[in-house]
N, C-alpha and C. Protein backbone atom coordinates (compact mmCIF):
# COMPACT_ATOMS: atom_id res chain seq x y z
N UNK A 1 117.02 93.14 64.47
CA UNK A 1 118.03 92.52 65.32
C UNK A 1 119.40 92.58 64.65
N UNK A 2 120.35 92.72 65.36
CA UNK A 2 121.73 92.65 64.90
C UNK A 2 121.94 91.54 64.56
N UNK A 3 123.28 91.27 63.32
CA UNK A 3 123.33 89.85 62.99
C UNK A 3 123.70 89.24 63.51
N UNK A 4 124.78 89.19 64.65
CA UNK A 4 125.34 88.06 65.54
C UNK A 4 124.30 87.45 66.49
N UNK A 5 123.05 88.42 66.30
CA UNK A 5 121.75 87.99 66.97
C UNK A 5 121.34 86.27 67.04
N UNK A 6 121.84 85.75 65.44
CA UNK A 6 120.78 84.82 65.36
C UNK A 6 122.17 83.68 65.30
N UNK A 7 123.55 83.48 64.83
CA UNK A 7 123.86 82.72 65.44
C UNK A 7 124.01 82.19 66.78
N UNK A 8 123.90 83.30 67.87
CA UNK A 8 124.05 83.22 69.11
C UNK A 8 122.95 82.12 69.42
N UNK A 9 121.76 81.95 68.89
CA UNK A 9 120.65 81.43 69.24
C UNK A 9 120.80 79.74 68.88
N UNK A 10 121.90 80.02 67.90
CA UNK A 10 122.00 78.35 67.89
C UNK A 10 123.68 78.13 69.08
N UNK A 11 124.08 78.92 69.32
CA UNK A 11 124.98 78.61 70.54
C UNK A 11 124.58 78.27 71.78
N UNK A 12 123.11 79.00 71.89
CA UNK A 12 122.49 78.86 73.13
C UNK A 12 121.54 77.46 73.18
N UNK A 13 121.06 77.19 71.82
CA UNK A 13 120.73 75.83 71.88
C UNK A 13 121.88 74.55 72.02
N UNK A 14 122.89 74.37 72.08
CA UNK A 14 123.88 74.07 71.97
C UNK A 14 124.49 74.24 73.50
N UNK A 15 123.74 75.29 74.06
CA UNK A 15 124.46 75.44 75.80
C UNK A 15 123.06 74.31 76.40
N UNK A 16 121.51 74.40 75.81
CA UNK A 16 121.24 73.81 76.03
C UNK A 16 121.03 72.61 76.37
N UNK A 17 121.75 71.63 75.02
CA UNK A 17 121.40 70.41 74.88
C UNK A 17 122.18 69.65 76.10
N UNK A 18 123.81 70.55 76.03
CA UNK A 18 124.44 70.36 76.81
C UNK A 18 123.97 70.28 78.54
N UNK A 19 123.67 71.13 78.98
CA UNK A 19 123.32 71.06 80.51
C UNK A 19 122.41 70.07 80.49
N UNK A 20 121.10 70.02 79.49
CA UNK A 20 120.39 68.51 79.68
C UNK A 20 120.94 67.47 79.88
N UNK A 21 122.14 66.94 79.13
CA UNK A 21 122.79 66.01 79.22
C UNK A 21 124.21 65.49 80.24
N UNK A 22 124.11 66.72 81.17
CA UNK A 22 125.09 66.99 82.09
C UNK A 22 124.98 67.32 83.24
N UNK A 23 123.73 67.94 83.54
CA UNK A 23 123.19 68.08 84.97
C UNK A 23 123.17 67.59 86.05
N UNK A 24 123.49 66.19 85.73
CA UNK A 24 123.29 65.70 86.68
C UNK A 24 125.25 64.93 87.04
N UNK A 25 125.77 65.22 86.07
CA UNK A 25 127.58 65.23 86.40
C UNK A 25 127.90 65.82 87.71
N UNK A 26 129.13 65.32 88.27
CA UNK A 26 129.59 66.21 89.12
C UNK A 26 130.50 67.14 89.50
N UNK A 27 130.69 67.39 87.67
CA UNK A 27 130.82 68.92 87.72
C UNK A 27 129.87 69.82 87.74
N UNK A 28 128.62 69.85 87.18
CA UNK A 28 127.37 69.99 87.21
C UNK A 28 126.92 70.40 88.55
N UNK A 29 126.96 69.11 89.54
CA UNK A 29 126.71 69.43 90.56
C UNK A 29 127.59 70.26 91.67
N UNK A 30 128.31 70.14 91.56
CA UNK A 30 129.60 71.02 91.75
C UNK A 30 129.22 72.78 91.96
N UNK A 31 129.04 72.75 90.68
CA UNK A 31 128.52 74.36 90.20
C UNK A 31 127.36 74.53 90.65
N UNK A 32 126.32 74.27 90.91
CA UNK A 32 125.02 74.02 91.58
C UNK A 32 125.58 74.05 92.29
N UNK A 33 126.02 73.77 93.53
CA UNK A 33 126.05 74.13 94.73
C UNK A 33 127.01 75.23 95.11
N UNK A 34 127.61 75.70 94.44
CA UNK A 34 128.84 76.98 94.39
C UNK A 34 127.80 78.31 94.57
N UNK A 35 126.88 78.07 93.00
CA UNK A 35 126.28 79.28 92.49
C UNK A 35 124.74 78.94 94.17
N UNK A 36 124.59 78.21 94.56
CA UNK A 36 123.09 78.15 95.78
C UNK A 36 124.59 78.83 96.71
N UNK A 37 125.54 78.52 97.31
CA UNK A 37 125.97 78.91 98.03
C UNK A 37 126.43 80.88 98.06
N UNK A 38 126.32 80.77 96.84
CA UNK A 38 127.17 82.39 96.94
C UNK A 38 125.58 83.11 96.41
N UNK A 39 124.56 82.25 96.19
CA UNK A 39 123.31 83.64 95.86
C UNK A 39 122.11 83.19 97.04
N UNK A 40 122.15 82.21 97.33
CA UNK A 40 120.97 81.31 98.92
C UNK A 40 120.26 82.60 99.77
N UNK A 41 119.24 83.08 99.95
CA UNK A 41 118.79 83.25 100.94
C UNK A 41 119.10 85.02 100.67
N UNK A 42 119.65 85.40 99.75
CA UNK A 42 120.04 87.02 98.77
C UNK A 42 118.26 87.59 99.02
N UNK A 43 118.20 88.48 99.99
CA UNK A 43 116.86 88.77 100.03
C UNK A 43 116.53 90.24 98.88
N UNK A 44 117.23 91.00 98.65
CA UNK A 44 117.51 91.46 97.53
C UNK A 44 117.10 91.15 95.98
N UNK A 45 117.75 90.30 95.63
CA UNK A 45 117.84 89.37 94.47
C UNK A 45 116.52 88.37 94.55
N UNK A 46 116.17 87.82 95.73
CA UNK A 46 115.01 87.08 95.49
C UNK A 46 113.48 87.52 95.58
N UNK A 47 113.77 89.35 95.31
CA UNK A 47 112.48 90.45 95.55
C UNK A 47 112.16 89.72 94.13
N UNK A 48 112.78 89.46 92.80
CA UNK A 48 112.81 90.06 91.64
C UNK A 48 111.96 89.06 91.28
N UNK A 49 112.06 87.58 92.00
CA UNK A 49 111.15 86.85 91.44
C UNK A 49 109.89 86.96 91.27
N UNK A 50 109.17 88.25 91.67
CA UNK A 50 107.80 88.55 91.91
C UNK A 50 107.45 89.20 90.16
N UNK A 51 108.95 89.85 89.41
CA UNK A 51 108.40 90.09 88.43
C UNK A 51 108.80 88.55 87.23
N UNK A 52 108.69 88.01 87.49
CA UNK A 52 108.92 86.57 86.49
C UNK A 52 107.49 85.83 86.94
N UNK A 53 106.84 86.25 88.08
CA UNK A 53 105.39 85.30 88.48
C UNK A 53 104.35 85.36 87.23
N UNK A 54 103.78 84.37 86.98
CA UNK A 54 102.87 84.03 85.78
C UNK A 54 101.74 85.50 86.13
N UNK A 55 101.75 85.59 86.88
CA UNK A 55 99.93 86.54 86.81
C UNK A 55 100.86 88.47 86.39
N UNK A 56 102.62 87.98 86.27
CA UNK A 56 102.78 89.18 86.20
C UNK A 56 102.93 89.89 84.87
N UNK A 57 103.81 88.34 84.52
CA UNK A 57 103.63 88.23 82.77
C UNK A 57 102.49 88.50 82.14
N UNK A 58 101.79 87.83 82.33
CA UNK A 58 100.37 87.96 82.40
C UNK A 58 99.68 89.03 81.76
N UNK A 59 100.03 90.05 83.01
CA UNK A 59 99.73 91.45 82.92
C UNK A 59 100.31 92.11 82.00
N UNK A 60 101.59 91.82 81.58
CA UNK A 60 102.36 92.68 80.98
C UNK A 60 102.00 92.35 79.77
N UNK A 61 101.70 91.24 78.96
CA UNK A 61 101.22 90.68 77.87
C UNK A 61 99.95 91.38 77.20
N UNK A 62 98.87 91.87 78.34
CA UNK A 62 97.39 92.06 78.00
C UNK A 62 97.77 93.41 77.54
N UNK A 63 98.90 94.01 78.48
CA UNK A 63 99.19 95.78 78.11
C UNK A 63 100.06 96.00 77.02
N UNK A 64 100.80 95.12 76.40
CA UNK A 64 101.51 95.27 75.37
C UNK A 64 100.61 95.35 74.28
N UNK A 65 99.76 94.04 74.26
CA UNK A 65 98.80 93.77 73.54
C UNK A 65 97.64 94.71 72.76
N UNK A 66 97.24 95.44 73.82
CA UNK A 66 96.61 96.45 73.64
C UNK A 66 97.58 97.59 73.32
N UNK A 67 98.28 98.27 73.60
CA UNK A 67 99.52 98.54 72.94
C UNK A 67 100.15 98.74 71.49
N UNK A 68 99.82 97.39 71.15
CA UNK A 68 99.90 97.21 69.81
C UNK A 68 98.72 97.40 69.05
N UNK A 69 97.68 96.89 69.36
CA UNK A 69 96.25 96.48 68.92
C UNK A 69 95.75 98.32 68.89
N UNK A 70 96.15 98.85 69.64
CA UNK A 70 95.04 100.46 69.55
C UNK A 70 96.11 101.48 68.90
N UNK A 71 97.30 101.35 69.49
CA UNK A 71 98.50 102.53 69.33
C UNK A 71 98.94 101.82 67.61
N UNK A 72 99.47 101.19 68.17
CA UNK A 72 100.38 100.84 66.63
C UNK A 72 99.53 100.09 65.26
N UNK A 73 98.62 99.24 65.90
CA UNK A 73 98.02 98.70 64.81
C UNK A 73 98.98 97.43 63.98
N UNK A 74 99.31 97.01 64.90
CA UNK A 74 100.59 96.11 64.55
C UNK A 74 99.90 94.58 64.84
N UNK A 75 99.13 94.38 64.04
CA UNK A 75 98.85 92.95 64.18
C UNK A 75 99.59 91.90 64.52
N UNK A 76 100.66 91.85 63.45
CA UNK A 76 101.53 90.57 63.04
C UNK A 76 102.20 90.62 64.55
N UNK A 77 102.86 92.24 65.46
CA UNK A 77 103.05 91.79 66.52
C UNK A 77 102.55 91.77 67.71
N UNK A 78 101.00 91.57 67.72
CA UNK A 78 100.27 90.72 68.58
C UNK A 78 100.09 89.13 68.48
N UNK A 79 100.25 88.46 67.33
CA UNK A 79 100.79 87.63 67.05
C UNK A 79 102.34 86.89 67.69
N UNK A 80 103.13 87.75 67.43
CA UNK A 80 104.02 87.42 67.70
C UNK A 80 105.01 87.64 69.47
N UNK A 81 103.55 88.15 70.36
CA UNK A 81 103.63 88.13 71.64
C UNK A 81 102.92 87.14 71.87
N UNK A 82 102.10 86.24 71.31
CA UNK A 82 101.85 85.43 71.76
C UNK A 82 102.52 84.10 70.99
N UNK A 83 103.36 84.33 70.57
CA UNK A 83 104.36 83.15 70.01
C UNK A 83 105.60 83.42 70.84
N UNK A 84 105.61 84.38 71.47
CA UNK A 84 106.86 84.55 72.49
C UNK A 84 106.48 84.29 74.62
N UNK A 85 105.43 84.62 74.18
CA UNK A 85 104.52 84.64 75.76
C UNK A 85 104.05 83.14 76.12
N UNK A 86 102.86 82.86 75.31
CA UNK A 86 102.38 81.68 75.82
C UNK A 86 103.42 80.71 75.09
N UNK A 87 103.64 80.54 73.88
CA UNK A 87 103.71 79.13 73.08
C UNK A 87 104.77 79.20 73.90
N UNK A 88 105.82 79.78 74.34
CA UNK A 88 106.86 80.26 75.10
C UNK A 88 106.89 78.85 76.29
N UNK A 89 105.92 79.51 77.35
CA UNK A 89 105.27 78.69 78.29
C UNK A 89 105.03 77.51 77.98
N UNK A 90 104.01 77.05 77.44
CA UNK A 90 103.69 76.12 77.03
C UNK A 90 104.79 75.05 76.73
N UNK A 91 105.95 75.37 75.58
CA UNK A 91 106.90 74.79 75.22
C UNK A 91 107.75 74.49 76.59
N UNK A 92 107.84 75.67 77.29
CA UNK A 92 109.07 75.46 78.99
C UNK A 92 108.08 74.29 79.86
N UNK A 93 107.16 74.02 79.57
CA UNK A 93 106.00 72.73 80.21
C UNK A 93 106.24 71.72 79.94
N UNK A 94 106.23 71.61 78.72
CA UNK A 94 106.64 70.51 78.14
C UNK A 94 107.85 69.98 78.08
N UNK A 95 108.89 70.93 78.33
CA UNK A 95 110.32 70.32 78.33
C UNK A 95 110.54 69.53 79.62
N UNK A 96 109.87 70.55 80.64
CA UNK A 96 109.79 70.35 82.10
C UNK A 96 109.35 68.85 82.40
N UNK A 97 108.23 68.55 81.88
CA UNK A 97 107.55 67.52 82.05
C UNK A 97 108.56 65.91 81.24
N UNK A 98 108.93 66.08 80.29
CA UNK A 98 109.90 64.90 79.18
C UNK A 98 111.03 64.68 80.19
N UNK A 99 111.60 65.78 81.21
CA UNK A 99 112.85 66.01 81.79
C UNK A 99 112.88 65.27 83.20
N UNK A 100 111.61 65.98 83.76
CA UNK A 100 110.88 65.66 84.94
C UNK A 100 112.20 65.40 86.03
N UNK A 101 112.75 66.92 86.15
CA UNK A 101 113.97 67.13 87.32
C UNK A 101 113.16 67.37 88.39
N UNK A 102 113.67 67.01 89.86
CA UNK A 102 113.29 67.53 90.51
C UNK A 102 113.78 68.51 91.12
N UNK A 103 112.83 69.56 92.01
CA UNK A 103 113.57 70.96 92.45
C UNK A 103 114.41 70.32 93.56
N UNK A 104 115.10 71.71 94.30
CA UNK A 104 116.00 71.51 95.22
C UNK A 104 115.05 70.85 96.50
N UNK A 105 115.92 70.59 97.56
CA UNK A 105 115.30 69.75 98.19
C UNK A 105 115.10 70.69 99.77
N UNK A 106 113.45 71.42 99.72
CA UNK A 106 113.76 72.54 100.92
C UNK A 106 112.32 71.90 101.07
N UNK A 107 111.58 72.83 102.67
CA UNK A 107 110.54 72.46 103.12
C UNK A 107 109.69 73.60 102.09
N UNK A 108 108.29 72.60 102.37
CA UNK A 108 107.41 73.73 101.40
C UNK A 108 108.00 74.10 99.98
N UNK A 109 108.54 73.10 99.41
CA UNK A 109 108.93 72.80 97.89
C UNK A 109 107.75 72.85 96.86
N UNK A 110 107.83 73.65 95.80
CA UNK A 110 106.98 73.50 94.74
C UNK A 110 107.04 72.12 94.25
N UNK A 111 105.79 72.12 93.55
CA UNK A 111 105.58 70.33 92.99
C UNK A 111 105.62 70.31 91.70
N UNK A 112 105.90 71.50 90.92
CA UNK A 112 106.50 71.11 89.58
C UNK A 112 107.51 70.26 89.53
N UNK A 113 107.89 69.86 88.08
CA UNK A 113 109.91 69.92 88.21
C UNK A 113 110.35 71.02 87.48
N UNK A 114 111.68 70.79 87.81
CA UNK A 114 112.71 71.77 88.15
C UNK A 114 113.81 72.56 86.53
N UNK A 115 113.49 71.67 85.36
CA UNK A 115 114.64 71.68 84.26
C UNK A 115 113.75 71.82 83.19
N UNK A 116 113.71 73.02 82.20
CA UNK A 116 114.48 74.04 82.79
C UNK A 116 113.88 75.29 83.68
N UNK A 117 114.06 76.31 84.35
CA UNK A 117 113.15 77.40 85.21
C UNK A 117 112.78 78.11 84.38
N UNK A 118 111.21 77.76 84.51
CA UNK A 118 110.08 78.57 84.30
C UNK A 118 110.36 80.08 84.48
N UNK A 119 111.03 80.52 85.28
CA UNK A 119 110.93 82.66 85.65
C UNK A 119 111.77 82.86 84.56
N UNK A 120 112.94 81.79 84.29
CA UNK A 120 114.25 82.11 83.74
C UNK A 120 113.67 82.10 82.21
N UNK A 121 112.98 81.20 81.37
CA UNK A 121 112.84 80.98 80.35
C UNK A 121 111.05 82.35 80.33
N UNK A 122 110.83 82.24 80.71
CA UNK A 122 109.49 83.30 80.24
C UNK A 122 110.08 84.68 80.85
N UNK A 123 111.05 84.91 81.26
CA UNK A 123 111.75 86.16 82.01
C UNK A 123 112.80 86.80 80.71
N UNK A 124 113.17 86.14 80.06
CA UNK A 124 113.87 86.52 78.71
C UNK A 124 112.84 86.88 77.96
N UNK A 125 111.79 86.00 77.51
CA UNK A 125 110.92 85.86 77.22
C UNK A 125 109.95 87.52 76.81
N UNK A 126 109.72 87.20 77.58
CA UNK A 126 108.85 88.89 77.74
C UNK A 126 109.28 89.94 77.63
N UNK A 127 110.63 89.97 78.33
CA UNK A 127 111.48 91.13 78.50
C UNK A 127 111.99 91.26 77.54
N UNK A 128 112.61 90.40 76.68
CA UNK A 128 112.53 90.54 75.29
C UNK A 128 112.31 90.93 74.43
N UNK A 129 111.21 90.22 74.40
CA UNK A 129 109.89 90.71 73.26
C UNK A 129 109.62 92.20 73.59
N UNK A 130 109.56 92.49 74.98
CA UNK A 130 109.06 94.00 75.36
C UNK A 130 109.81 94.92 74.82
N UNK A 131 111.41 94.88 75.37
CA UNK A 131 112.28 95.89 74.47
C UNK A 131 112.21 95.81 73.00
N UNK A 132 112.28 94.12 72.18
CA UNK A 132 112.39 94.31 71.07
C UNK A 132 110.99 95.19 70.64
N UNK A 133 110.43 94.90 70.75
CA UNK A 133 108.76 95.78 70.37
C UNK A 133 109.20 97.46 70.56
N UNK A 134 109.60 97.83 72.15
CA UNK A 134 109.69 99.47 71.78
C UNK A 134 110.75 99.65 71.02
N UNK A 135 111.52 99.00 70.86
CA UNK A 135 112.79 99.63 70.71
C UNK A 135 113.02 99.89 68.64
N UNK A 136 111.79 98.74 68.48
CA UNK A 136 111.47 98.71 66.58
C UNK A 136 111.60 100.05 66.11
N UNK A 137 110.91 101.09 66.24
CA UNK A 137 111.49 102.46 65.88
C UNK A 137 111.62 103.26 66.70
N UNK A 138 112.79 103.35 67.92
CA UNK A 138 113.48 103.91 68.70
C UNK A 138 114.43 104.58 67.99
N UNK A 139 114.94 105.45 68.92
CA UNK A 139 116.31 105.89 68.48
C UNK A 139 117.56 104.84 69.53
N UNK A 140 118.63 104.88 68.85
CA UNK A 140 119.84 104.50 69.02
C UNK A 140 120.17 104.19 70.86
N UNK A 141 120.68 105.01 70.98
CA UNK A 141 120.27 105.53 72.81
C UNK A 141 119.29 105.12 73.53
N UNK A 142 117.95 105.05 73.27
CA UNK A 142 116.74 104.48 73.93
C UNK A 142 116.79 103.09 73.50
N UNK A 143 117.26 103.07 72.62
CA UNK A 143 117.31 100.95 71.96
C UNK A 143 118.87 100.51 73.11
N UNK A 144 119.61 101.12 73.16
CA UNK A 144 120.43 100.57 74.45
C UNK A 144 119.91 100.55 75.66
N UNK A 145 119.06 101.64 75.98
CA UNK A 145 118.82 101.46 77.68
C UNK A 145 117.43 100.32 77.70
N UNK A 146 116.72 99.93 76.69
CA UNK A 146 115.65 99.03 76.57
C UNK A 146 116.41 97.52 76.53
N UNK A 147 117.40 97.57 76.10
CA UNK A 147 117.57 96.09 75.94
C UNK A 147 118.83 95.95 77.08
N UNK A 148 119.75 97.07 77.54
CA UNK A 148 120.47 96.97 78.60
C UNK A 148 119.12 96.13 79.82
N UNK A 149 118.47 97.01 80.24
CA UNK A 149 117.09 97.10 81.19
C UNK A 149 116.90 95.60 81.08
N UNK A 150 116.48 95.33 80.04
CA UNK A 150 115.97 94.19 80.02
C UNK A 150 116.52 93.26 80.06
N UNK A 151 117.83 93.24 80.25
CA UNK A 151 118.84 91.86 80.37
C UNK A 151 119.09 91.76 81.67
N UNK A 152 119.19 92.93 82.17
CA UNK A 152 119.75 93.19 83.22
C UNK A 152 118.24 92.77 84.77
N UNK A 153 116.93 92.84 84.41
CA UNK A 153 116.10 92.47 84.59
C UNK A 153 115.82 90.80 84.82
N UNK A 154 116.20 90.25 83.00
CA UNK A 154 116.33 88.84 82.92
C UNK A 154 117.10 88.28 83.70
N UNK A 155 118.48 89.12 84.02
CA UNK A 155 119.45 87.77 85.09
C UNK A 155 118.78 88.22 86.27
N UNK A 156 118.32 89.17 86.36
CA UNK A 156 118.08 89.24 88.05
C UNK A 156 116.69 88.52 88.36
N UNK A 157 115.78 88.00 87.22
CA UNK A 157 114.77 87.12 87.74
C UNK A 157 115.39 85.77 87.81
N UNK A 158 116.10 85.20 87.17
CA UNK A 158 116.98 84.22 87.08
C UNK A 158 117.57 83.68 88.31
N UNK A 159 118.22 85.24 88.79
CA UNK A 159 119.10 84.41 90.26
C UNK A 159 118.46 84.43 91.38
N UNK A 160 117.09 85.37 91.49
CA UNK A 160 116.08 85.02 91.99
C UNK A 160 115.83 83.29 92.52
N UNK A 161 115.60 82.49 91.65
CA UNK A 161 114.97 81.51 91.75
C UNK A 161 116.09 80.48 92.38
N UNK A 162 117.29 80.88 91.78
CA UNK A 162 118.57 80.07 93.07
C UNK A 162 118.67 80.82 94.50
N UNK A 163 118.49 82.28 94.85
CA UNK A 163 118.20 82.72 96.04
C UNK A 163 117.04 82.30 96.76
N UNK A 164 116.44 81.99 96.12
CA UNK A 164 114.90 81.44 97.19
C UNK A 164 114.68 79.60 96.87
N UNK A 165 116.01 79.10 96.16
CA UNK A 165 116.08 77.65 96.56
C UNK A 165 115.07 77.08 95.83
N UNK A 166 114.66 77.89 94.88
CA UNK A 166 113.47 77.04 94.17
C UNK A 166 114.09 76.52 92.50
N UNK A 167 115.38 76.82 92.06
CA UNK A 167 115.79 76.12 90.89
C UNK A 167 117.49 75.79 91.41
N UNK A 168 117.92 75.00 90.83
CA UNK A 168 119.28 74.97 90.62
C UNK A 168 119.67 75.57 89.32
N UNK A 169 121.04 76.43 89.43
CA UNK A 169 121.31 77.02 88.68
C UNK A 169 121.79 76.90 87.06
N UNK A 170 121.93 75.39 86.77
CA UNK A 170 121.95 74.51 85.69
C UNK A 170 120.51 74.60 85.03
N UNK A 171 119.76 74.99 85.89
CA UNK A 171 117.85 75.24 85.46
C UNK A 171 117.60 76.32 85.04
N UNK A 172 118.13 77.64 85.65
CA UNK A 172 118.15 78.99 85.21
C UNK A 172 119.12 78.88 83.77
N UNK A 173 120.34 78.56 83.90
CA UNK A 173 120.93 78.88 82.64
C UNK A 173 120.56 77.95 81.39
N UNK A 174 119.70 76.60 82.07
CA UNK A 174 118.71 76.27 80.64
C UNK A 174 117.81 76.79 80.26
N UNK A 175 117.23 77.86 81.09
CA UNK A 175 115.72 78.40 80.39
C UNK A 175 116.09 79.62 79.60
N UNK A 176 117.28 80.63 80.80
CA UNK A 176 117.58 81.43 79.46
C UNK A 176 118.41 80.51 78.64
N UNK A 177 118.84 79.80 77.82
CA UNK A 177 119.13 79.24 77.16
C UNK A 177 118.60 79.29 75.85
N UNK A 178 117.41 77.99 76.30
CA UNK A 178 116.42 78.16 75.13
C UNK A 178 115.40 78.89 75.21
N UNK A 179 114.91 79.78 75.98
CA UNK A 179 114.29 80.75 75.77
C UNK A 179 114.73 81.97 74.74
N UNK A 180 116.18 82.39 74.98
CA UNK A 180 116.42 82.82 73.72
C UNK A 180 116.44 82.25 72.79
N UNK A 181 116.64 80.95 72.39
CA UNK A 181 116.74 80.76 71.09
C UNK A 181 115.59 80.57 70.52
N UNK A 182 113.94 80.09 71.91
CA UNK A 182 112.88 80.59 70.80
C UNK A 182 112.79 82.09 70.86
N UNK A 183 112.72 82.62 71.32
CA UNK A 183 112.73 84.16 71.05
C UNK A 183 113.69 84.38 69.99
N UNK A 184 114.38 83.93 69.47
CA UNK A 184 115.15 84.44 68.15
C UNK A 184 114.16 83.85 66.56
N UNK A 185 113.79 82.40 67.12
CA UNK A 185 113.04 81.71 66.38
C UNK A 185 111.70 82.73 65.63
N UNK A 186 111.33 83.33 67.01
CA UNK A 186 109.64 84.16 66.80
C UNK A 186 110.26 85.19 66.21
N UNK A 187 111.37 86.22 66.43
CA UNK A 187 111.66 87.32 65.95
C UNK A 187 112.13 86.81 64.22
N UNK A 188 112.25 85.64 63.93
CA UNK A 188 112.80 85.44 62.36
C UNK A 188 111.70 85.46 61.51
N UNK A 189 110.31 84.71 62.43
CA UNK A 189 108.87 84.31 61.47
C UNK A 189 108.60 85.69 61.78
N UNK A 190 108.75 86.83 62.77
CA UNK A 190 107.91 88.07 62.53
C UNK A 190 108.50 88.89 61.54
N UNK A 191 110.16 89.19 61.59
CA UNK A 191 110.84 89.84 60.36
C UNK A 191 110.38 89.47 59.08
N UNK A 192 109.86 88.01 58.81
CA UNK A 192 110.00 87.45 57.63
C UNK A 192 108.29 88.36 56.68
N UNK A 193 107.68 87.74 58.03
CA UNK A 193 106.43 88.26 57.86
C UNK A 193 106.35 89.90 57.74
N UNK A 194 106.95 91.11 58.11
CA UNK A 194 107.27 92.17 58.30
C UNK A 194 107.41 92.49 56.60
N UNK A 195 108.62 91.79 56.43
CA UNK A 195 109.33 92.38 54.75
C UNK A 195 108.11 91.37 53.92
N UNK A 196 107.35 90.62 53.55
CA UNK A 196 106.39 90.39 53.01
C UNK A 196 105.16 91.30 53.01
N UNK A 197 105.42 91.62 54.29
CA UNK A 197 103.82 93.01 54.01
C UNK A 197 104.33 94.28 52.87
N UNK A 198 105.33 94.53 53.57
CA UNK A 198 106.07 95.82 53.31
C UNK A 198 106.41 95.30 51.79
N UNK A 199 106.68 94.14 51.35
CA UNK A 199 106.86 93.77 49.63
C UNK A 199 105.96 94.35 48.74
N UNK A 200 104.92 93.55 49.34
CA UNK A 200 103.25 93.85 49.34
C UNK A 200 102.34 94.91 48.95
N UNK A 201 103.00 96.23 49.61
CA UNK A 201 102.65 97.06 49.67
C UNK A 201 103.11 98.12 49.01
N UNK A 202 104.21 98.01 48.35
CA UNK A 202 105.19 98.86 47.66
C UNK A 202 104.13 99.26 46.08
């Protein structure tokens, strides 16, 4: 990872703490209803949420996995897809639950809550981890269009979930939020672990 990589991750915790503690302002709300008004009902944009759905991640996890496990032989990062995948999840549950926002207010509303979005925080998440994984010994050129792709992927599952009325947009920009910053977290224990083998082995 590049170095401005990992302060960013405490900026983004820091965008975090903030919207927790502001969400419900009315500037807050303000912007929530700006960003539902100018993305609402985007049938386009709300295709994308189909790739942020749990059974899709899912999928993409078991194929990386194997991936690693037959092709590369990369233990430490099968490990470390599932410190980016599930604990990932798990952790966006738990925030969800301490927070206990509720979603927007439409018919046929999901019965989770709402702070921060689930697509948004496991949508960095994966996509993430996915480029960072090919892109480990890529060339130059293919490490841009992997992590371009994949950002560009991440916001569009993101605004997804304000086009189909199922997050407010204070929810999307908390999950990518701290979703990157655990994804910076997992990429520090896998580097660390990386140059210890490679010590190791010399």
């Amino acid at each position: 990872m590049k170095k401005w990589a990992y302060p960013l991750a405490v900026l983004t915790l820091i965008v975090f703490i903030v919207l927790r503690a502001t969400y419900q302002s009315q500037l807050m709300n303000t912007f929530d209803a700006k960003m539902a008004e100018l993305f609402l009902g985007n049938r386009f944009i709300e295709i994308f949420h189909y790739i942020g759905e749990p059974k899709f991640v899912v999928a993409v996890a078991v194929v990386l996995m194997v991936y690693l496990a037959w092709k590369e032989k990369n233990y430490r990062g099968m490990l470390f897809v599932v410190l980016t995948f599930a604990a990932g999840n798990v952790l966006n549950q738990l925030l969800k639950k301490w927070e206990q926002r509720p979603r927007p207010e439409i018919e046929d509303q999901l019965t989770s809550f709402s702070f921060p979005s689930g697509h948004s925080m496991t949508g960095i998440l994966y996509l993430f981890t996915l480029a960072y994984i090919l892109a480990e010994n890529s060339s130059k050129g293919r490490k841009i269009l992997l992590w371009l792709g994949a950002t560009i992927l991440m916001v569009l599952i993101g605004l997804s979930r304000i086009a189909g009325a199922r997050h407010f947009a204070t929810d999307v920009l908390a999950g990518w939020s701290i979703g990157y910053t655990w994804f910076i977290i997992c990429v520090i224990w896998y580097e660390r672990r990386k140059r210890l083998f490679q010590s190791n082995h010399k």
